[in-house]
C-alpha atoms as a PDB file:
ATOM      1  CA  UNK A   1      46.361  32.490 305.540  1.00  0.00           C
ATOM      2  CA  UNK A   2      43.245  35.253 305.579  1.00  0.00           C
ATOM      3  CA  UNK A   3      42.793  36.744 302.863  1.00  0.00           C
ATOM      4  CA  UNK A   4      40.378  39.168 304.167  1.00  0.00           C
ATOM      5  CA  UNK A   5      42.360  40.418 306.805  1.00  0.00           C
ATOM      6  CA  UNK A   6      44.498  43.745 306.137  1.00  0.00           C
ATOM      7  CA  UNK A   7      47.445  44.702 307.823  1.00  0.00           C
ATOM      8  CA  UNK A   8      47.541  45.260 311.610  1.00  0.00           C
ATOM      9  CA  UNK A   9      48.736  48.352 313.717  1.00  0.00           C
ATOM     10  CA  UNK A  10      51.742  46.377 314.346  1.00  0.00           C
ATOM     11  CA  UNK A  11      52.943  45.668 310.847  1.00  0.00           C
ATOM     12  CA  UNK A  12      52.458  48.885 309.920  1.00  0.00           C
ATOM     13  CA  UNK A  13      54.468  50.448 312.182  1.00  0.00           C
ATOM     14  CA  UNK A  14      57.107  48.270 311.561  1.00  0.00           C
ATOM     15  CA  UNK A  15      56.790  49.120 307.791  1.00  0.00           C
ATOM     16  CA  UNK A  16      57.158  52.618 308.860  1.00  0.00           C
ATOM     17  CA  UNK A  17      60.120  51.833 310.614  1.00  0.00           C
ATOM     18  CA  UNK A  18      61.835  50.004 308.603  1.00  0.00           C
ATOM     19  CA  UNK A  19      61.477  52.008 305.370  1.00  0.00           C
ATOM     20  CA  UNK A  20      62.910  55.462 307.540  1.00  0.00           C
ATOM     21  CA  UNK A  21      66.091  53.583 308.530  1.00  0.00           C
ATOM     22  CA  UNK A  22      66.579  53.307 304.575  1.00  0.00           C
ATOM     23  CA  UNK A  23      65.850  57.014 304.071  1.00  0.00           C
ATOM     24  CA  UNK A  24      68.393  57.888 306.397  1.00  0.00           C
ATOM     25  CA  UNK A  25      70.842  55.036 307.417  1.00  0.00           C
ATOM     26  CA  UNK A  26      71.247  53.247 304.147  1.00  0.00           C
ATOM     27  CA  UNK A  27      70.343  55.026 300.672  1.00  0.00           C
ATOM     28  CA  UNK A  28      72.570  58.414 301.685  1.00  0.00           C
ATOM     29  CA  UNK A  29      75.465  56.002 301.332  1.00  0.00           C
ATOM     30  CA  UNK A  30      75.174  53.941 298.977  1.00  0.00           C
ATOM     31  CA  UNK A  31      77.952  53.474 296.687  1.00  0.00           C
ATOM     32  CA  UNK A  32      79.655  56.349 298.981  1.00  0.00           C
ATOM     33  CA  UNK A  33      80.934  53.587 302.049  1.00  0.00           C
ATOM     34  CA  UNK A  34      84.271  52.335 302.994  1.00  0.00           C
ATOM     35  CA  UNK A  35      83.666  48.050 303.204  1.00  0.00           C
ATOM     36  CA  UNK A  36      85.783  45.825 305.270  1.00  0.00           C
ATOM     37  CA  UNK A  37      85.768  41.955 305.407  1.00  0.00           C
ATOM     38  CA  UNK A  38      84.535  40.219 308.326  1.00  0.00           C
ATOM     39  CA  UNK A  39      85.379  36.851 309.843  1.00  0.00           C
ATOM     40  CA  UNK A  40      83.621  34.905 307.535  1.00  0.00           C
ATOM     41  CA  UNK A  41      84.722  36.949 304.137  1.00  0.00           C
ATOM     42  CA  UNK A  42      81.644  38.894 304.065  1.00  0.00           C
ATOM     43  CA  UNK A  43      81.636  42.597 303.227  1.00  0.00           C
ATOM     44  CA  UNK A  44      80.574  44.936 306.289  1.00  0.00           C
ATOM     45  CA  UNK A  45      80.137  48.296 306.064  1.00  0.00           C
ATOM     46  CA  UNK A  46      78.979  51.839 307.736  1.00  0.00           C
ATOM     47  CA  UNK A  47      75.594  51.641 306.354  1.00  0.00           C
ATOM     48  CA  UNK A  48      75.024  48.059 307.940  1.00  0.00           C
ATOM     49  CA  UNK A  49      76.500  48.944 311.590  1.00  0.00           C
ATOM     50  CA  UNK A  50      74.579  52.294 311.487  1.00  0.00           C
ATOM     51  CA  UNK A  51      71.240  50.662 310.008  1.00  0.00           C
ATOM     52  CA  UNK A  52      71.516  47.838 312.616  1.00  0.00           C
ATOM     53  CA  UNK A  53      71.666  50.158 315.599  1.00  0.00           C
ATOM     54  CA  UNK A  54      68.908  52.134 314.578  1.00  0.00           C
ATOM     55  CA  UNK A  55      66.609  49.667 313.942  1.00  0.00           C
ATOM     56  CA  UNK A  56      67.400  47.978 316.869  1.00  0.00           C
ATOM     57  CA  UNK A  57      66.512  51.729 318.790  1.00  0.00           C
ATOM     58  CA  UNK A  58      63.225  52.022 317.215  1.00  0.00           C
ATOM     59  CA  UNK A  59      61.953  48.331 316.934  1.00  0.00           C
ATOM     60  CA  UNK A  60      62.311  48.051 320.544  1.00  0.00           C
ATOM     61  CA  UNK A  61      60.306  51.137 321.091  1.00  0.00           C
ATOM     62  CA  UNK A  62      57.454  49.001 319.028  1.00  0.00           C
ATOM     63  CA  UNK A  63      58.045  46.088 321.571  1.00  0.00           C
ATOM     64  CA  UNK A  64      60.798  45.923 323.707  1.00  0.00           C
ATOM     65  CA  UNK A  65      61.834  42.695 323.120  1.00  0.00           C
ATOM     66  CA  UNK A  66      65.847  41.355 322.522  1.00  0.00           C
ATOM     67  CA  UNK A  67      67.118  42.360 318.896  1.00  0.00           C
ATOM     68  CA  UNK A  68      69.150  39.452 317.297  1.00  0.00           C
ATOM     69  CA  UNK A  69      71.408  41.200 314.092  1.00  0.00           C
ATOM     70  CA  UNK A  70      73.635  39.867 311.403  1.00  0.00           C
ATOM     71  CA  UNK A  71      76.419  42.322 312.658  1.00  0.00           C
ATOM     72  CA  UNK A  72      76.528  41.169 316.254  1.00  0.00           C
ATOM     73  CA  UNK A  73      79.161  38.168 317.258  1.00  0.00           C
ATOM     74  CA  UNK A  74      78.132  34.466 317.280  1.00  0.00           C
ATOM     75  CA  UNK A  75      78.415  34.592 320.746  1.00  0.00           C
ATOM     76  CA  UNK A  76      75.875  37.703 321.063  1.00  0.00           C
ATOM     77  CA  UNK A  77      73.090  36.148 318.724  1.00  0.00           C
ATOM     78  CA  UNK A  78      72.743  32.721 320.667  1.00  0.00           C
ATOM     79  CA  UNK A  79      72.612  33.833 324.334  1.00  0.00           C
ATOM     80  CA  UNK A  80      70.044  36.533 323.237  1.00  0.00           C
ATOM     81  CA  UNK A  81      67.936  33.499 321.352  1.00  0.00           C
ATOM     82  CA  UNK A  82      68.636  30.954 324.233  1.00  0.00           C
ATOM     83  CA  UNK A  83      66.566  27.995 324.177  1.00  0.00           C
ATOM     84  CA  UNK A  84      64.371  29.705 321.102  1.00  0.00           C
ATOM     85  CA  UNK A  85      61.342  30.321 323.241  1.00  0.00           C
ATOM     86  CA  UNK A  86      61.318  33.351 323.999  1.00  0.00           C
ATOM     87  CA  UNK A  87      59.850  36.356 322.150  1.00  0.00           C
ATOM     88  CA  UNK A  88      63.287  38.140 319.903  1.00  0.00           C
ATOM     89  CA  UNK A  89      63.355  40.795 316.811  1.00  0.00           C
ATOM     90  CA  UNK A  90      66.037  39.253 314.516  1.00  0.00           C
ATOM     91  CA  UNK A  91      67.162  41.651 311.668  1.00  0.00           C
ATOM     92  CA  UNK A  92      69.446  41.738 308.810  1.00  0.00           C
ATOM     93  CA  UNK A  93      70.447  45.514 308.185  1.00  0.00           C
ATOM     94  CA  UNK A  94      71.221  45.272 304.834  1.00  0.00           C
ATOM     95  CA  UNK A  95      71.346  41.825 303.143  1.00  0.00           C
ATOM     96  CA  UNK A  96      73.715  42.293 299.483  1.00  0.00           C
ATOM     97  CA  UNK A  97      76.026  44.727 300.839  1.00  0.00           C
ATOM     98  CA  UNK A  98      78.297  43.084 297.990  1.00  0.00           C
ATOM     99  CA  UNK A  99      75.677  44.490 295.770  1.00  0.00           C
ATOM    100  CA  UNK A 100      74.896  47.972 297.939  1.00  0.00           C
ATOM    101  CA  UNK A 101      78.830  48.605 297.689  1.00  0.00           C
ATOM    102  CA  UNK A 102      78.997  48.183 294.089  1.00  0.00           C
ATOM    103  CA  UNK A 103      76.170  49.820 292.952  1.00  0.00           C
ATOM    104  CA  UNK A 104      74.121  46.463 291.840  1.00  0.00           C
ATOM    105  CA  UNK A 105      70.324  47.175 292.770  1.00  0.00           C
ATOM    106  CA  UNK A 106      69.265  44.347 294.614  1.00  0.00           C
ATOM    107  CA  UNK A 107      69.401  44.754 298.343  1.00  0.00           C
ATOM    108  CA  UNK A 108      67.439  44.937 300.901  1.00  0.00           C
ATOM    109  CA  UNK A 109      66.835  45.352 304.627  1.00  0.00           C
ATOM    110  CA  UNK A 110      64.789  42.324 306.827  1.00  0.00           C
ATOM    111  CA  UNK A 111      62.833  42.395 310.162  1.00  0.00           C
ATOM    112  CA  UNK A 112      61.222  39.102 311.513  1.00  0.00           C
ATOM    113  CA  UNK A 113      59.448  38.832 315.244  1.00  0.00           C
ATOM    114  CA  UNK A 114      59.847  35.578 316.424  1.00  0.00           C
ATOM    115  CA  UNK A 115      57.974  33.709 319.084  1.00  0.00           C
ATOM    116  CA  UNK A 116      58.754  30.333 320.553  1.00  0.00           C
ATOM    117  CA  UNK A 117      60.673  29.798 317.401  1.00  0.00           C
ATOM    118  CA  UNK A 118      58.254  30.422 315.031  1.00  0.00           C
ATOM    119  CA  UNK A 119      58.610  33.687 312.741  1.00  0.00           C
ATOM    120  CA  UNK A 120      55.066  35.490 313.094  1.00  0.00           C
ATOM    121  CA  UNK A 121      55.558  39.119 311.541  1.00  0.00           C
ATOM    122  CA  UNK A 122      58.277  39.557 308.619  1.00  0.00           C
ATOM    123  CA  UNK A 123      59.139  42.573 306.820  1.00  0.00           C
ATOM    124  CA  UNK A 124      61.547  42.838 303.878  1.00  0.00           C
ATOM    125  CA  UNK A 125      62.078  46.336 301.966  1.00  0.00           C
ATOM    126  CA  UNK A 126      63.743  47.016 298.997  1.00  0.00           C
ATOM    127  CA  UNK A 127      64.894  50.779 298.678  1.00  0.00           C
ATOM    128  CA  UNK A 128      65.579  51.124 295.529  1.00  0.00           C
ATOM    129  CA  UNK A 129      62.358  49.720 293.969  1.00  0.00           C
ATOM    130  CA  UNK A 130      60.429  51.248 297.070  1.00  0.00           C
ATOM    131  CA  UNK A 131      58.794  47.666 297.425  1.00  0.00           C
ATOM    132  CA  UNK A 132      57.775  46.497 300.873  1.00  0.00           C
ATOM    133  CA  UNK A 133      56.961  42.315 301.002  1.00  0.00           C
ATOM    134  CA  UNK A 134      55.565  41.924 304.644  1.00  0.00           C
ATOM    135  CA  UNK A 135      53.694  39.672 306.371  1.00  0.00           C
ATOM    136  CA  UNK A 136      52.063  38.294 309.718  1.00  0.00           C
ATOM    137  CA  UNK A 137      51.238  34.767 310.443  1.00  0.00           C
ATOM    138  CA  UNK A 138      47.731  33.910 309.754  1.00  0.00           C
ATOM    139  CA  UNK A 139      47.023  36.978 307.851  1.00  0.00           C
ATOM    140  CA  UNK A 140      48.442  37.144 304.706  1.00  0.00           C
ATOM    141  CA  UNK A 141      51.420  38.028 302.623  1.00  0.00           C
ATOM    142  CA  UNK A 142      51.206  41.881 301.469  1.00  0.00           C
ATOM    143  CA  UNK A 143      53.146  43.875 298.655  1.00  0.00           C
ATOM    144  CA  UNK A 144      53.151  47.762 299.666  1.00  0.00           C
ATOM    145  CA  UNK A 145      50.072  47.500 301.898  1.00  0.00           C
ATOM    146  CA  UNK A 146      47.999  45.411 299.334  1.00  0.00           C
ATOM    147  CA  UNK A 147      47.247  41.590 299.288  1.00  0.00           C
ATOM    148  CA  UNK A 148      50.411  39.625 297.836  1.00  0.00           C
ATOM    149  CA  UNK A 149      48.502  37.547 295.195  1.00  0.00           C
ATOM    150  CA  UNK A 150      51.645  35.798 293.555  1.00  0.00           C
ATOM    151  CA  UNK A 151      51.915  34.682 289.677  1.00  0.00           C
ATOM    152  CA  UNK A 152      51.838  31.053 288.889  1.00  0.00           C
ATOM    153  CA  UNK A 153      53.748  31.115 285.685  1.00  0.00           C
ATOM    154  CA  UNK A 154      54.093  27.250 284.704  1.00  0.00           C
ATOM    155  CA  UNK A 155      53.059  23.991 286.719  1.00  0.00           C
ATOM    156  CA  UNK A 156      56.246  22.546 284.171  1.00  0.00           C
ATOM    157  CA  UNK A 157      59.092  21.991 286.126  1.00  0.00           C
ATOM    158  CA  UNK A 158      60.926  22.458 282.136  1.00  0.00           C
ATOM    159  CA  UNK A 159      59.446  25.863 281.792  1.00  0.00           C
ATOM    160  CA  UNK A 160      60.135  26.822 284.978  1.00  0.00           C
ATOM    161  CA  UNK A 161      62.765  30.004 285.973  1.00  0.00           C
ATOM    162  CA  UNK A 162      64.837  28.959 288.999  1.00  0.00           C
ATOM    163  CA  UNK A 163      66.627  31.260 291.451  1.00  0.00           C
ATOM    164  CA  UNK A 164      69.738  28.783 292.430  1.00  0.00           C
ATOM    165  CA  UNK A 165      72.536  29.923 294.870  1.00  0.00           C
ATOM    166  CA  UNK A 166      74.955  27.128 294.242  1.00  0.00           C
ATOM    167  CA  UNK A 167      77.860  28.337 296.630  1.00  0.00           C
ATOM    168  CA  UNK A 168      76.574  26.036 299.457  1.00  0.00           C
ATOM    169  CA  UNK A 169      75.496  22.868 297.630  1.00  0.00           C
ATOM    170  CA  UNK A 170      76.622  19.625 297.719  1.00  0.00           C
ATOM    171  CA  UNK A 171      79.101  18.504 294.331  1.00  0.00           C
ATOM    172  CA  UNK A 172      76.891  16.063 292.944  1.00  0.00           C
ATOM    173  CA  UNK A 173      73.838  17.997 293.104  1.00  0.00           C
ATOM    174  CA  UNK A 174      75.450  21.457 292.113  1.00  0.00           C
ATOM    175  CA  UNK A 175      77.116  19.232 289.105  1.00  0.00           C
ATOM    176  CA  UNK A 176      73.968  18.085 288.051  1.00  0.00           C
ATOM    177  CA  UNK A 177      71.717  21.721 288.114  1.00  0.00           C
ATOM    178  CA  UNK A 178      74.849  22.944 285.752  1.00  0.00           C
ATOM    179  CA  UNK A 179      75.267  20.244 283.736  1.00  0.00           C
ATOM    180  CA  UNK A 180      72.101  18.602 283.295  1.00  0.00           C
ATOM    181  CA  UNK A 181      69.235  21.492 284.758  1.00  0.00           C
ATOM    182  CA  UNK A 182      65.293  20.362 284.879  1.00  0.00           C
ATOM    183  CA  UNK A 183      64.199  24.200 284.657  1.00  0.00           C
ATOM    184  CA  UNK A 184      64.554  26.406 281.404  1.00  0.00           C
ATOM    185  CA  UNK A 185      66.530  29.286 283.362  1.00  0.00           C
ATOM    186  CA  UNK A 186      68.230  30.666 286.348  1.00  0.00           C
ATOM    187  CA  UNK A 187      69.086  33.443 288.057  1.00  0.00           C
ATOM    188  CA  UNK A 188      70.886  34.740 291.514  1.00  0.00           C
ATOM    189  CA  UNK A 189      71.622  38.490 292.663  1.00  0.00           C
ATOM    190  CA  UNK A 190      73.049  37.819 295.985  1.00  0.00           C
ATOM    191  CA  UNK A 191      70.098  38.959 298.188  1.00  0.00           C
ATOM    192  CA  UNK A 192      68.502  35.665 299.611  1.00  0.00           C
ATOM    193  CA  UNK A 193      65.866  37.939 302.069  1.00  0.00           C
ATOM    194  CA  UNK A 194      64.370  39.421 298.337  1.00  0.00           C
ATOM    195  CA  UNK A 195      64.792  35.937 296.801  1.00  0.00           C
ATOM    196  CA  UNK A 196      62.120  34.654 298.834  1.00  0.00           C
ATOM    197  CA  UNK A 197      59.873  37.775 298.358  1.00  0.00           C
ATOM    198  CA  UNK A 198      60.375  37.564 294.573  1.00  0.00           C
ATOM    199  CA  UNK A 199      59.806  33.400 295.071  1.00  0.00           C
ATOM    200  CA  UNK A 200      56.274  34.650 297.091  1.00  0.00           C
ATOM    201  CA  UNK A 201      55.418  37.194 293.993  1.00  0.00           C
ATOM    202  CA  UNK A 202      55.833  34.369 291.207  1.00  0.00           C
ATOM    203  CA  UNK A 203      58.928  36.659 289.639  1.00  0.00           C
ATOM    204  CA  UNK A 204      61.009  33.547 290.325  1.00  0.00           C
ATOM    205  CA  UNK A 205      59.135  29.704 290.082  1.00  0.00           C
ATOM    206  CA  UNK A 206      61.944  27.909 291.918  1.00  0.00           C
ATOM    207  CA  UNK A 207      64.111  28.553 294.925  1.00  0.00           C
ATOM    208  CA  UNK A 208      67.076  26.606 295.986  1.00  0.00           C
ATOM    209  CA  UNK A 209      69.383  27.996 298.465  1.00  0.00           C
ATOM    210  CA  UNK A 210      72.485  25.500 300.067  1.00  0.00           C
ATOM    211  CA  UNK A 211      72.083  27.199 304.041  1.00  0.00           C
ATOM    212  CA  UNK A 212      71.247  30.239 304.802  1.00  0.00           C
ATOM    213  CA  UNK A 213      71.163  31.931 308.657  1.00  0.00           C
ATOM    214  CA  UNK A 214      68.285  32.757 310.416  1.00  0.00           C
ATOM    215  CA  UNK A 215      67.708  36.427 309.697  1.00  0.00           C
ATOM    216  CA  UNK A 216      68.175  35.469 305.955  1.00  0.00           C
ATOM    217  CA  UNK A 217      65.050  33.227 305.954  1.00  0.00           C
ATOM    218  CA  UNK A 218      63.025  34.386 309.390  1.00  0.00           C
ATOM    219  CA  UNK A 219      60.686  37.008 307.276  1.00  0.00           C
ATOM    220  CA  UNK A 220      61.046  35.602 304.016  1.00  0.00           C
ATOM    221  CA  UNK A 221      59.774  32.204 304.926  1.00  0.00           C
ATOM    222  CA  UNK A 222      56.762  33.747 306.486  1.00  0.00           C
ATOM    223  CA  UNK A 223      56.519  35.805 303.191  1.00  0.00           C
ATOM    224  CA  UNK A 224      56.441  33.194 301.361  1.00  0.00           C
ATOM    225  CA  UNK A 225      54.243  31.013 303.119  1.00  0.00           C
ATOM    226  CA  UNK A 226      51.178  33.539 303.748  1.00  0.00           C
ATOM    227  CA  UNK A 227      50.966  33.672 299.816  1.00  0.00           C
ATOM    228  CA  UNK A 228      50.497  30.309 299.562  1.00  0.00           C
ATOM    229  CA  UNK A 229      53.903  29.037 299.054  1.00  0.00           C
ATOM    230  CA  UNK A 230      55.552  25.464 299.972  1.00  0.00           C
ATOM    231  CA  UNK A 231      58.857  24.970 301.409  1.00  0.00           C
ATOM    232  CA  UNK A 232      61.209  22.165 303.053  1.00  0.00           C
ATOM    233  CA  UNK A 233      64.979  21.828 303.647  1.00  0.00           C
ATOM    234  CA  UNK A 234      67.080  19.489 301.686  1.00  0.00           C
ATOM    235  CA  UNK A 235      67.007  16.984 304.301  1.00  0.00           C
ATOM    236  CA  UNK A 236      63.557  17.887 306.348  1.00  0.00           C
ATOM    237  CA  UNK A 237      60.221  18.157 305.016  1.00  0.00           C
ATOM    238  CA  UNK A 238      58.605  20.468 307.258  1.00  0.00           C
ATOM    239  CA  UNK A 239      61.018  23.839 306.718  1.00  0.00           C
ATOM    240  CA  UNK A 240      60.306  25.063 310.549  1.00  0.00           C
ATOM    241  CA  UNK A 241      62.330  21.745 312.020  1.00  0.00           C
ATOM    242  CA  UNK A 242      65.395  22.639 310.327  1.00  0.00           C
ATOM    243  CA  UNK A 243      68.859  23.564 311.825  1.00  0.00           C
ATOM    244  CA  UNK A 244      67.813  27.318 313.751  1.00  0.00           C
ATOM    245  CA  UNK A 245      71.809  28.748 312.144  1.00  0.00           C
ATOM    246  CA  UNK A 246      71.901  27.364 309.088  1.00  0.00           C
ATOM    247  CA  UNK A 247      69.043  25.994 307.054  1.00  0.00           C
ATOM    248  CA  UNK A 248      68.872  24.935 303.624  1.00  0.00           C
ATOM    249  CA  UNK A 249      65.811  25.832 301.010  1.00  0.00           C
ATOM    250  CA  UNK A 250      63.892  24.041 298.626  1.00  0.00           C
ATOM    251  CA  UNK A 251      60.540  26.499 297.618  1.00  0.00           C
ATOM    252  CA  UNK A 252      58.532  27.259 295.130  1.00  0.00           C
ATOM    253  CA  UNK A 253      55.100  29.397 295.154  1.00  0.00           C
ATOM    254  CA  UNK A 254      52.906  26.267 293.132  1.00  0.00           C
ATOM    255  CA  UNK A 255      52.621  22.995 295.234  1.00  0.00           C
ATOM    256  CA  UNK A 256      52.859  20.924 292.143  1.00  0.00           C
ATOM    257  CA  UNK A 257      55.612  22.284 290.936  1.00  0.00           C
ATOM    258  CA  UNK A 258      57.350  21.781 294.414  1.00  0.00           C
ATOM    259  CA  UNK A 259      56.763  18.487 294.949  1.00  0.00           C
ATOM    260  CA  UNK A 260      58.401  17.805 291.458  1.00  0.00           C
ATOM    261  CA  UNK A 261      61.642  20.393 292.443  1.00  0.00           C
ATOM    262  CA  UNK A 262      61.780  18.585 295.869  1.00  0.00           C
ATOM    263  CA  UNK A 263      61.912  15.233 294.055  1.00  0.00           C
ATOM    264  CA  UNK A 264      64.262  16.071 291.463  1.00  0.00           C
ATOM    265  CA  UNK A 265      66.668  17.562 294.147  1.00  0.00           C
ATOM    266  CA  UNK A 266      66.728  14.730 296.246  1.00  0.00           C
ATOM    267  CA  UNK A 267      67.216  12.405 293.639  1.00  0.00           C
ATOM    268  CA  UNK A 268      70.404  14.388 292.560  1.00  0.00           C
ATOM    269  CA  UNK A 269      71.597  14.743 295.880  1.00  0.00           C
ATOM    270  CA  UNK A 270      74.178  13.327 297.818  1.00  0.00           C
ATOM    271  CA  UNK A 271      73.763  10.541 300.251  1.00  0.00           C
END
């Protein structure tokens, strides 16, 4: 991470992008779209399909590169990623659309570049707070154009707040964070691409997420990271070897206070 280095031509215009598919592919409908359930019982609508293909349009006219989206098929997202070394765009249109449909403000829309597997430009924009997290490797995390300097609330794992999303954890570890918690609070909206922005910002201290896909964590991660942050996966220390589909998250913006969360989760965790 540089902290004396501002945002480059690139970023911005992805920024720009990114922010006018909200303005006119996602804001004019929300809580005004039809949903429908797809294949995995996750809500799809209008706004996601029409957002997708736009930003698809005009990120390619930034650098014409493949575009990997949440909307496409299984089938679609792995031939255009291949062996991972090539150079793809990999977008989620509109991450919460359970929240978007019902009028809960805590959504957002996520652009990563990826090159040879490794995320090197992220962008995630929240509409209705008009906040854009973005970031490019090696040059710092930035909050609406200005340097991301994240919060460090408590080095106490006890006094910590914890953003949890327990619907992919294993029993004896999701048993033990409701039963038995090491944090003072939690929290989770549904959004995991603003979870790790608000994990890089210091609004949350913890972040534990049971597997999330790749355009849920491919600008987030970088996020994070360029602010300083520390992550692994449940089961792999350094976050980037993970499973490429579906990767778990242990994180927190302080390293103390994630080598104590790592510990603690491990220790409660299933064989």
């Amino acid at each position: 991470m540089n902290s004396n280095v501002g945002m480059s031509a690139t970023l911005k215009a992805v920024t720009a992008t990114v922010k006018l598919v909200a303005a006119e592919e996602i804001m004019p409908r929300y809580m005004k779209v039809a949903h429908q359930h797809k294949s995995d019982g996750s809500l799809c609508t209008e706004a996601d399909l029409a957002a997708q293909e736009a930003l698809t349009r005009k990120l390619q006219a930034i650098l014409n590169v493949p575009v990997i989206g949440e909307e496409m098929s299984a089938e679609q997202q792995q031939a255009l990623l291949g062996d991972g070394l090539q150079t793809v765009w990999c977008i989620d249109p509109l991450d919460g659309t359970s929240n978007f449909v019902r009028g809960l403000p805590y959504f957002a829309i996520s652009v990563a570049l990826i090159r040879a597997g490794e995320s090197v430009l992220g962008v995630v924009y929240d509409p209705v707070k008009d906040e854009v997290f973005a970031a490019e490797r090696l040059r710092g995390a930035f909050l609406n154009s200005e340097k991301l300097a994240g919060r460090i609330n408590t080095h106490s794992l006890r006094d910590a707040l914890a953003n949890v999303d327990m619907k992919r954890l294993d029993g004896k570890l999701a048993a033990q964070l409701a039963s038995n918690p090491p944090y003072c609070s939690q929290r989770n909206f549904g959004a995991s691409t603003l979870d790790w922005c608000y994990t890089a910002a210091g609004r949350y201290d913890l972040y534990l997420h049971g597997g999330q896909k790749l355009w849920d964590y491919a600008a987030g991660s970088l996020i994070l990271l360029e602010a300083g942050g520390h992550m692994s996966s449940l089961d792999v220390d350094d976050f980037d070897q993970g499973k490429v589909w579906q990767r778990s998250v242990i994180a927190a913006l302080d390293a103390k206070l994630f080598a104590e969360w790592k510990k603690w989760i491990r220790k409660h965790s299933d064989e």
